[in-house]
N, C-alpha and C. Protein backbone atom coordinates (compact mmCIF):
# COMPACT_ATOMS: atom_id res chain seq x y z
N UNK A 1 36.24 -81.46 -50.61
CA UNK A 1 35.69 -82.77 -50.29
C UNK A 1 34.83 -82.61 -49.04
N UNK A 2 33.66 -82.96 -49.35
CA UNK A 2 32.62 -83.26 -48.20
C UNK A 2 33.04 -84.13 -46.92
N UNK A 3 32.42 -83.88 -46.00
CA UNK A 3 33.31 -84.89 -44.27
C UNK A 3 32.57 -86.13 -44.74
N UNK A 4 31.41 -86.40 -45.19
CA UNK A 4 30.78 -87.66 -45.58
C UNK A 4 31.40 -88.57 -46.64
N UNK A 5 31.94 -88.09 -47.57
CA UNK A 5 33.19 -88.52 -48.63
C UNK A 5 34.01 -88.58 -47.59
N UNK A 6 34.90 -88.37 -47.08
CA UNK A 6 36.12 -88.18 -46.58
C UNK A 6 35.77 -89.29 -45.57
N UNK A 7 34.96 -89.16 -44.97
CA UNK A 7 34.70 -90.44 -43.71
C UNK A 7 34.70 -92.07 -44.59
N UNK A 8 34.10 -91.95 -45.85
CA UNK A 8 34.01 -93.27 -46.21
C UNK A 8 35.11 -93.48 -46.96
N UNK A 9 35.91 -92.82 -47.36
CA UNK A 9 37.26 -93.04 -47.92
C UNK A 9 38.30 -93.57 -46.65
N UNK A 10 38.15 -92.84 -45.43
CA UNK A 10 39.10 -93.03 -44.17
C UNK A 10 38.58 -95.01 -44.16
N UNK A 11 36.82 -94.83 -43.99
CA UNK A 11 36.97 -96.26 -43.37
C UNK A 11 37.28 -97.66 -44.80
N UNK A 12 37.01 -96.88 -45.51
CA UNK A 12 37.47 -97.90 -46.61
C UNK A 12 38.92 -98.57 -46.93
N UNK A 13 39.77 -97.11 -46.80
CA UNK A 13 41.44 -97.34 -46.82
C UNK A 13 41.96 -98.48 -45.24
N UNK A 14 41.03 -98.33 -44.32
CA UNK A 14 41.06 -99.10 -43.04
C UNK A 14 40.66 -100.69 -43.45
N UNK A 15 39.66 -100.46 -43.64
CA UNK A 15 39.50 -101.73 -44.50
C UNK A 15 39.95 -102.99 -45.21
N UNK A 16 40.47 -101.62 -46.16
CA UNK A 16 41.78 -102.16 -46.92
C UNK A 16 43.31 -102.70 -46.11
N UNK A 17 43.25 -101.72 -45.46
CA UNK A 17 44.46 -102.47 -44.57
C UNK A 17 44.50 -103.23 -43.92
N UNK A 18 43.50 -103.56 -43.23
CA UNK A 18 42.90 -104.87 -42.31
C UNK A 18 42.84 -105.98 -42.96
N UNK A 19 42.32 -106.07 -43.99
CA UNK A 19 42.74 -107.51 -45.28
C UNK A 19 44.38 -107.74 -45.73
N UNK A 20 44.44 -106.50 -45.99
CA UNK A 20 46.21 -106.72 -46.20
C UNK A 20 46.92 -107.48 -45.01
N UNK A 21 46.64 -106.89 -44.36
CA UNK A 21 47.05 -107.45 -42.82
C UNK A 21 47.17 -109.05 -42.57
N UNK A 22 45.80 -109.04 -42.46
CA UNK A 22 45.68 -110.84 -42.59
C UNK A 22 45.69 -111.16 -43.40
N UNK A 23 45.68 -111.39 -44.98
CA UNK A 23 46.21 -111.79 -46.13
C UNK A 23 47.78 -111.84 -45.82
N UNK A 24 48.19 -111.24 -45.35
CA UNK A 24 50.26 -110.72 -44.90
C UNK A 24 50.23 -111.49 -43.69
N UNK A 25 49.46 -111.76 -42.84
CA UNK A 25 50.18 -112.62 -41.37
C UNK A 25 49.75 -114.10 -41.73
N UNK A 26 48.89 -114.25 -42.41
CA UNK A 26 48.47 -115.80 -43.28
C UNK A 26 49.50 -116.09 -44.23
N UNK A 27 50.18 -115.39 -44.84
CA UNK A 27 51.04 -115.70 -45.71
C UNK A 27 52.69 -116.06 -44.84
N UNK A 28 52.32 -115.28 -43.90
CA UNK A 28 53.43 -115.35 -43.30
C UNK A 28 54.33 -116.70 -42.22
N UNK A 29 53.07 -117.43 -42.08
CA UNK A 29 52.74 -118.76 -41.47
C UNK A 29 52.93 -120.00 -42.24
N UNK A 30 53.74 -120.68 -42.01
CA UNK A 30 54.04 -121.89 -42.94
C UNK A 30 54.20 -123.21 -41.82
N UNK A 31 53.68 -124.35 -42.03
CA UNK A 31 53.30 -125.39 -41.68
C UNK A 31 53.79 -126.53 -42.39
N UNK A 32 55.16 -127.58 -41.84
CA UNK A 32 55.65 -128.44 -42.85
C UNK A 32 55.79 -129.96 -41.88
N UNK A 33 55.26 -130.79 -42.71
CA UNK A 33 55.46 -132.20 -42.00
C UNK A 33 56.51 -133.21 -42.63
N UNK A 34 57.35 -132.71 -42.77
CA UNK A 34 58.79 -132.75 -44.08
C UNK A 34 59.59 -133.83 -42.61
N UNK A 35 60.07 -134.83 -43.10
CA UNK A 35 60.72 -135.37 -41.89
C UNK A 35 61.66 -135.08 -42.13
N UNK A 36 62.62 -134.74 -40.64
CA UNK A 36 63.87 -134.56 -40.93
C UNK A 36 65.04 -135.51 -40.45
N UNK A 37 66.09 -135.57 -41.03
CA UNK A 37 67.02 -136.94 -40.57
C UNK A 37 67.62 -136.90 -39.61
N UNK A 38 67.74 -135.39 -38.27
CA UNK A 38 68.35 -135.25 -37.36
C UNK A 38 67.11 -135.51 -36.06
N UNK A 39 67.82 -135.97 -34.59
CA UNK A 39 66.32 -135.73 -33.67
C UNK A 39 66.75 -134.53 -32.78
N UNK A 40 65.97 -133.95 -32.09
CA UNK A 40 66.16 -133.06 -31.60
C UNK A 40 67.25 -133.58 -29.83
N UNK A 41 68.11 -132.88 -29.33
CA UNK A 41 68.77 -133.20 -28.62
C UNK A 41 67.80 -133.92 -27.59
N UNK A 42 68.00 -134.15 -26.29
CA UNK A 42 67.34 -134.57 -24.94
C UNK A 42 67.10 -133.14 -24.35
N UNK A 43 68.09 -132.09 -23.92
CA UNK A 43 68.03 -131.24 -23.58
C UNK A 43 67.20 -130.45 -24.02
N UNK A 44 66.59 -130.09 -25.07
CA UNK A 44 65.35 -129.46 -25.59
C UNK A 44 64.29 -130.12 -25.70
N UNK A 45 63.84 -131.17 -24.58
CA UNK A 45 62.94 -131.68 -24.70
C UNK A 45 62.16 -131.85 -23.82
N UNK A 46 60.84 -131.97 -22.86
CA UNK A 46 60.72 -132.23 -21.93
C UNK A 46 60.27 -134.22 -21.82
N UNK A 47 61.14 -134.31 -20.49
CA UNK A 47 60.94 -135.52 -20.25
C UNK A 47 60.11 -136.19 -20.11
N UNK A 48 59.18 -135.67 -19.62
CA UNK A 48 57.82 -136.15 -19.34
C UNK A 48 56.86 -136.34 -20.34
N UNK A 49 57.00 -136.08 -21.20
CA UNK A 49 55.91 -135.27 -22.25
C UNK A 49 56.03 -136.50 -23.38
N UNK A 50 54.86 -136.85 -24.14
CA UNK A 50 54.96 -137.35 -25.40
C UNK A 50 55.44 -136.62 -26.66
N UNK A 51 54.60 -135.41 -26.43
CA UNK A 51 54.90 -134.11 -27.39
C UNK A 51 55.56 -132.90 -27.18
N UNK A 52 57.21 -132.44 -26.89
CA UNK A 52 56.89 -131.21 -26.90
C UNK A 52 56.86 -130.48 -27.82
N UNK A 53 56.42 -128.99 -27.48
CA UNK A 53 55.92 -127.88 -28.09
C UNK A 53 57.22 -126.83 -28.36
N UNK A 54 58.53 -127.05 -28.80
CA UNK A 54 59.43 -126.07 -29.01
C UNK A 54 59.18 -125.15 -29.63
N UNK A 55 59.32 -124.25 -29.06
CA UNK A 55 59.44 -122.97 -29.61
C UNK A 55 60.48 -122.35 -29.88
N UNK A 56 60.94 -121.40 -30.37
CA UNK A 56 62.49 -120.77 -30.52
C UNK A 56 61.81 -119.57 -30.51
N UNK A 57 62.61 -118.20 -30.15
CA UNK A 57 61.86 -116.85 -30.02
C UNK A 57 63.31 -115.93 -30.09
N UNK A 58 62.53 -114.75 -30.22
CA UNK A 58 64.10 -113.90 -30.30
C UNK A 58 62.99 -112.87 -28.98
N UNK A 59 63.99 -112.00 -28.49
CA UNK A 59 63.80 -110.97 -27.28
C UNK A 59 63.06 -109.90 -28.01
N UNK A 60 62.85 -109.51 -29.25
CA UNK A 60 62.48 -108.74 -29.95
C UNK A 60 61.51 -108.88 -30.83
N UNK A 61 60.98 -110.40 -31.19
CA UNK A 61 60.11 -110.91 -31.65
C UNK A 61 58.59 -110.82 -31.81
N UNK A 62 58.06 -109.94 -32.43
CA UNK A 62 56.76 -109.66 -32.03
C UNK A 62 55.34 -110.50 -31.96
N UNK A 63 55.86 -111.49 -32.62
CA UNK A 63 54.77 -112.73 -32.39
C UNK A 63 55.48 -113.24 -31.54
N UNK A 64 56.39 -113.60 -30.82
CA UNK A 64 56.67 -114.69 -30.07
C UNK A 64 55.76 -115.16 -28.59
N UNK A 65 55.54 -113.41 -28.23
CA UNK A 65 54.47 -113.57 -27.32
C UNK A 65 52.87 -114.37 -27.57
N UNK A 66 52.73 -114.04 -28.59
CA UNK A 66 51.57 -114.47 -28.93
C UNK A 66 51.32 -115.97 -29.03
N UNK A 67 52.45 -116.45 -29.84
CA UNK A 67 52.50 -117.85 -29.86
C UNK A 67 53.08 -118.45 -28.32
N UNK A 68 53.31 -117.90 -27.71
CA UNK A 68 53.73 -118.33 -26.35
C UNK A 68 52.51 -118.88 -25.32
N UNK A 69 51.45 -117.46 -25.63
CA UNK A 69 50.14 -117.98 -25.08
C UNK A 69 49.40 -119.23 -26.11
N UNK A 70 49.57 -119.19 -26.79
CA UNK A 70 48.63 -119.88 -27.65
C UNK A 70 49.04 -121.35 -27.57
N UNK A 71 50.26 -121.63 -27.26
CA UNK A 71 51.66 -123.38 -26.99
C UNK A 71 50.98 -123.40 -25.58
N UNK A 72 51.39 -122.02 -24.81
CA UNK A 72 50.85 -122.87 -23.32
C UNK A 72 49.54 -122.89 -23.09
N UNK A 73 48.41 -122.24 -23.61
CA UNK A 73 47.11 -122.87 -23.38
C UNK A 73 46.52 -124.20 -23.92
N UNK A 74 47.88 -124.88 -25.36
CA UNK A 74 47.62 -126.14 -25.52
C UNK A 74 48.35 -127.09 -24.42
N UNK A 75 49.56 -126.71 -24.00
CA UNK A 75 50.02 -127.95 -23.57
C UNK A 75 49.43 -128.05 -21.90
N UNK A 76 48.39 -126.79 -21.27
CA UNK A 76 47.99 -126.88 -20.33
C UNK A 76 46.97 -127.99 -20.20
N UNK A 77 46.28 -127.98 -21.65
CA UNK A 77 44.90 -128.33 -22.07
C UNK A 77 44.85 -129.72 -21.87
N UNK A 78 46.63 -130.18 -22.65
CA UNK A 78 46.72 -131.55 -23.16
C UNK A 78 47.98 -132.19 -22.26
N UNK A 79 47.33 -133.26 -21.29
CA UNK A 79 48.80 -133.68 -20.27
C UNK A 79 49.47 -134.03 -20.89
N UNK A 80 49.49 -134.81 -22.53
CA UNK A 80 51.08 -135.14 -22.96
C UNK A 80 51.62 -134.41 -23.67
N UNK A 81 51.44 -133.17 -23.29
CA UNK A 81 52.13 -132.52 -24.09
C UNK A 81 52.95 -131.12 -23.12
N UNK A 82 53.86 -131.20 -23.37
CA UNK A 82 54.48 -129.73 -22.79
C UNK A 82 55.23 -128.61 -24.04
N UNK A 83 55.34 -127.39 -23.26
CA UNK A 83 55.70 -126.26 -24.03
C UNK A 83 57.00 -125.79 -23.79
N UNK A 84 57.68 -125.71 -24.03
CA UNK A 84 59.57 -125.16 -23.81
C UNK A 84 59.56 -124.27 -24.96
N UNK A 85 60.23 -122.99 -23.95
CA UNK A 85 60.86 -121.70 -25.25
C UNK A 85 61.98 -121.98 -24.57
N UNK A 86 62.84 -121.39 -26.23
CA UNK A 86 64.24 -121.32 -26.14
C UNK A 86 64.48 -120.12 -27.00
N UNK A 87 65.66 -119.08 -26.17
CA UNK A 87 65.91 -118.16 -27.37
C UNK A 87 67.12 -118.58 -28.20
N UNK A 88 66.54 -117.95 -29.33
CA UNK A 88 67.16 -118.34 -30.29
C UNK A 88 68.88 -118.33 -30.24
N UNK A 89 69.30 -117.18 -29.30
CA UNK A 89 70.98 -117.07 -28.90
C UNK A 89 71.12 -118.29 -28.09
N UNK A 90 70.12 -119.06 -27.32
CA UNK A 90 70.43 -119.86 -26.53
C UNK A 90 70.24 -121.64 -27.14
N UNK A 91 70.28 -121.53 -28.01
CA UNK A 91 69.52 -122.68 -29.07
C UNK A 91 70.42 -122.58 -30.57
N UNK A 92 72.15 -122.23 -30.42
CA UNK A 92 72.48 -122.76 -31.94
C UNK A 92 72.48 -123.73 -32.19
N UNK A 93 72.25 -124.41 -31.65
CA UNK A 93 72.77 -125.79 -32.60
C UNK A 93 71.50 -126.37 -32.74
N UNK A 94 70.11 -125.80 -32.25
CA UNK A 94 69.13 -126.43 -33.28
C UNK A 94 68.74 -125.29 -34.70
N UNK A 95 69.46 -124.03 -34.20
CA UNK A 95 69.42 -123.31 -35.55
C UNK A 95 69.95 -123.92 -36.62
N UNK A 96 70.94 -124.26 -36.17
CA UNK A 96 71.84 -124.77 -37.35
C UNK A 96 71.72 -126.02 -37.86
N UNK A 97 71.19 -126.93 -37.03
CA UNK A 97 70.45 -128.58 -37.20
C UNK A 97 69.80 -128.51 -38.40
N UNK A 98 68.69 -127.18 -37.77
CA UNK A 98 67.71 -127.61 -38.17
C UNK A 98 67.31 -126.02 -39.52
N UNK A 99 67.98 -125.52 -39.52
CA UNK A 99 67.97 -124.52 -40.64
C UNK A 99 66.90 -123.51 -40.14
N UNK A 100 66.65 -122.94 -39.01
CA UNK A 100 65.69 -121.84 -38.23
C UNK A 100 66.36 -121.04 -38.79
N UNK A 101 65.12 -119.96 -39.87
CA UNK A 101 65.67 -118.92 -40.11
C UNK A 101 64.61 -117.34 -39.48
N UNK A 102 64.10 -118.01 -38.91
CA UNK A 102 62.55 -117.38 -38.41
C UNK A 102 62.14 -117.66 -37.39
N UNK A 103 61.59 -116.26 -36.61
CA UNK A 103 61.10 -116.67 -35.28
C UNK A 103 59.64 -115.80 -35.50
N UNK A 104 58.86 -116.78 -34.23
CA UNK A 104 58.63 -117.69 -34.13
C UNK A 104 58.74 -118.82 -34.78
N UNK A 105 59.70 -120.18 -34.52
CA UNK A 105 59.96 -121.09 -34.79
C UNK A 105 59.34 -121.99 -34.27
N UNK A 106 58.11 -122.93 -34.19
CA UNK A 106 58.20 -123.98 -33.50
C UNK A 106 57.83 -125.26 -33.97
N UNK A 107 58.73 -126.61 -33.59
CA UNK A 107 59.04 -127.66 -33.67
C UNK A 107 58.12 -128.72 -32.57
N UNK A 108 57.44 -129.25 -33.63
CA UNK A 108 56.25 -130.55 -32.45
C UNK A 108 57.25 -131.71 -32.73
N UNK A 109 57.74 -131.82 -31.14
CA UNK A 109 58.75 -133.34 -30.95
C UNK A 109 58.57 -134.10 -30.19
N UNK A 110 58.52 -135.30 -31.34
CA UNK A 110 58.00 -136.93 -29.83
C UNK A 110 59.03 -136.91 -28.97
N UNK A 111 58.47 -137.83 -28.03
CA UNK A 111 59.88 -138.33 -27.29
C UNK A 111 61.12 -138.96 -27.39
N UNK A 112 60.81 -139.24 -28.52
CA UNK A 112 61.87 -139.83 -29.16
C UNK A 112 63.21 -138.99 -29.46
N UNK A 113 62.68 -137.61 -30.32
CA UNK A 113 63.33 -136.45 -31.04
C UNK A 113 63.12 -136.43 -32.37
N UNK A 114 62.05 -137.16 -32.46
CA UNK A 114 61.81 -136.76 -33.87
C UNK A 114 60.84 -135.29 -33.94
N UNK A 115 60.92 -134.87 -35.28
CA UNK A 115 60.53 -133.79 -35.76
C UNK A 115 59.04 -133.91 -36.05
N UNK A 116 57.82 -133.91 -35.66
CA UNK A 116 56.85 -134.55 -36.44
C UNK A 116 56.15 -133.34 -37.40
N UNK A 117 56.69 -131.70 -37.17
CA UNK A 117 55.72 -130.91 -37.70
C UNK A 117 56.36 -129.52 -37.44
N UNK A 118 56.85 -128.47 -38.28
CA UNK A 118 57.49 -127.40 -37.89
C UNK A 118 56.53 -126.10 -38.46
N UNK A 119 56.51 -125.10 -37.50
CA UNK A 119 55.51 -124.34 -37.62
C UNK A 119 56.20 -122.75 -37.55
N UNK A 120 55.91 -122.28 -38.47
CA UNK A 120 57.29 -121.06 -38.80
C UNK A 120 55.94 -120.09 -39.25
N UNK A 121 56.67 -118.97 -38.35
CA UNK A 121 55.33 -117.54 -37.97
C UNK A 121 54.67 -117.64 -37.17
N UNK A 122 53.43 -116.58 -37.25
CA UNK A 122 52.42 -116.53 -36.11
C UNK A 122 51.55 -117.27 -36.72
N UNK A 123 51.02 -118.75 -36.08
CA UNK A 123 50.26 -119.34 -36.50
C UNK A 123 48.88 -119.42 -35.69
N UNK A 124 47.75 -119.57 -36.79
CA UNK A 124 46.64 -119.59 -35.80
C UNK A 124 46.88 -120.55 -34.44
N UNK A 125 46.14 -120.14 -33.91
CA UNK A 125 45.64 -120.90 -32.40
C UNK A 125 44.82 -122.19 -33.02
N UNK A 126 43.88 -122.48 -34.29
CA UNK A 126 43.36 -123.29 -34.66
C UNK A 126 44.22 -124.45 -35.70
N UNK A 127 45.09 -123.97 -36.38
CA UNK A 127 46.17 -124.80 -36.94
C UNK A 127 47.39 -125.08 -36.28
N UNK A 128 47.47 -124.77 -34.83
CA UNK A 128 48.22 -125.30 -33.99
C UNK A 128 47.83 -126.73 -33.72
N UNK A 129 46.13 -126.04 -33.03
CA UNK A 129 45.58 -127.52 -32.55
C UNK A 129 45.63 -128.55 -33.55
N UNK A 130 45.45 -128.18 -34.37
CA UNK A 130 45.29 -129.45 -35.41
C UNK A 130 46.72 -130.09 -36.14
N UNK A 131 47.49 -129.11 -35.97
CA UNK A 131 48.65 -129.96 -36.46
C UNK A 131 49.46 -130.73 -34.70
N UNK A 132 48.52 -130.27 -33.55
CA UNK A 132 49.22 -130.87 -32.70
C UNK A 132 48.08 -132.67 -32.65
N UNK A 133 47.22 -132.28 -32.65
CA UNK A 133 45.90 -133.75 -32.99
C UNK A 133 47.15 -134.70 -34.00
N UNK A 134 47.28 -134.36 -35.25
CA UNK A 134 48.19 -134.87 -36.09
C UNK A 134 49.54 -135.49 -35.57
N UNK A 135 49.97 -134.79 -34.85
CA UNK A 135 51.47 -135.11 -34.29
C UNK A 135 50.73 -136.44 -33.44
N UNK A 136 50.39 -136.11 -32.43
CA UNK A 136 49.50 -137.52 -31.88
C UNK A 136 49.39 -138.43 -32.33
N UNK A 137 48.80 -138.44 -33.55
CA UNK A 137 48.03 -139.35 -34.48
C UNK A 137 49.86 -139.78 -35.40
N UNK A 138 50.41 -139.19 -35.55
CA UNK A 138 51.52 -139.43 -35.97
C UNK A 138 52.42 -140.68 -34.97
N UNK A 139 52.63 -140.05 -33.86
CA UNK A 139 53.51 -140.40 -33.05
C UNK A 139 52.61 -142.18 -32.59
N UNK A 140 51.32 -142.15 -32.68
CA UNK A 140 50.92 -143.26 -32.32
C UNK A 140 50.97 -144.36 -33.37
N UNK A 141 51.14 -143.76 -34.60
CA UNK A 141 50.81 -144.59 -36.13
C UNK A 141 52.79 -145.84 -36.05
N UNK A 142 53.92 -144.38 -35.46
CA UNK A 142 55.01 -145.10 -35.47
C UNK A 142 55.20 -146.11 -34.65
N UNK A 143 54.30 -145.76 -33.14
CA UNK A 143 54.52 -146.67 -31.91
C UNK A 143 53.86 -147.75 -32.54
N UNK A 144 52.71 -148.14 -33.34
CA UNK A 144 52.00 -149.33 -33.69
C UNK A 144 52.62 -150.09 -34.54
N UNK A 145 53.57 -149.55 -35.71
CA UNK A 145 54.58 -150.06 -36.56
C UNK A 145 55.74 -151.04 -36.05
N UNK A 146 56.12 -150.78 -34.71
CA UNK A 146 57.05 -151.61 -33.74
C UNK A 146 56.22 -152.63 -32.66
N UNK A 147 55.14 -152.50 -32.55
CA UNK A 147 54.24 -153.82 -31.63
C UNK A 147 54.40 -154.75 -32.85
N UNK A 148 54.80 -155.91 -31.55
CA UNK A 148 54.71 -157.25 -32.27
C UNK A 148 53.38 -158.06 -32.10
């Protein structure tokens, strides 16, 4: 085999794996606005915040970092919103609440404790924002339902 064959076979099989890749970390990302009948405690929540940004993470987690930057450059962005990680050893009883079988786990919660949007994998930085716009748009649709 010629180095000129052999070079375009190397970058082709690269190629190939680079689609697999993201075809496999896109697949791996799931996005659900499924309400759930439990709210999230007080203690996992920040007080201040309309929205937080829970996360759940394991110490070993290889997206967790990633999604860590990607929660706190939104909730820096956006004052009502804050970002809280919790590891997952330190967080059973929303494992178990809430059926976390996957980390990165994270949970967009009003102030209330409701659930408005659970985001399981490494999710883009761009379908964050937008399912956090949504949660907003969510959380304001319920507050208007109770004005008299």
């Amino acid at each position: 085999m010629d180095q000129t064959l052999a070079a375009v076979v190397i970058v082709a099989l690269l190629a190939l794996a680079a689609a697999v890749g993201v075809v496999w970390r896109q697949g791996n990302s799931r996005v659900s606005t499924e309400t759930h009948p439990d709210q999230v405690p007080a203690r996992f929540r920040s007080p201040d915040a309309t929205l937080t940004l829970l996360q759940i993470s394991a110490p070993l987690c290889s997206y967790c970092g990633a999604m860590r930057g990607i929660l706190g450059d939104i909730a820096q962005a956006e004052p009502r919103a804050a970002h809280l990680e919790w590891d997952v050893s330190d967080a059973t009883e929303l494992v178990d609440r809430f059926g976390i079988r996957q980390t990165p786990t994270t949970l967009l919660v009003s102030a209330s404790g409701d659930v408005i949007s659970r985001l399981q994998g490494a999710t883009p930085a761009a379908v964050v924002k937008t399912q956090v716009a949504d949660a907003f748009t969510e959380i304001q649709r319920r507050a208007d339902e109770y004005r008299i």
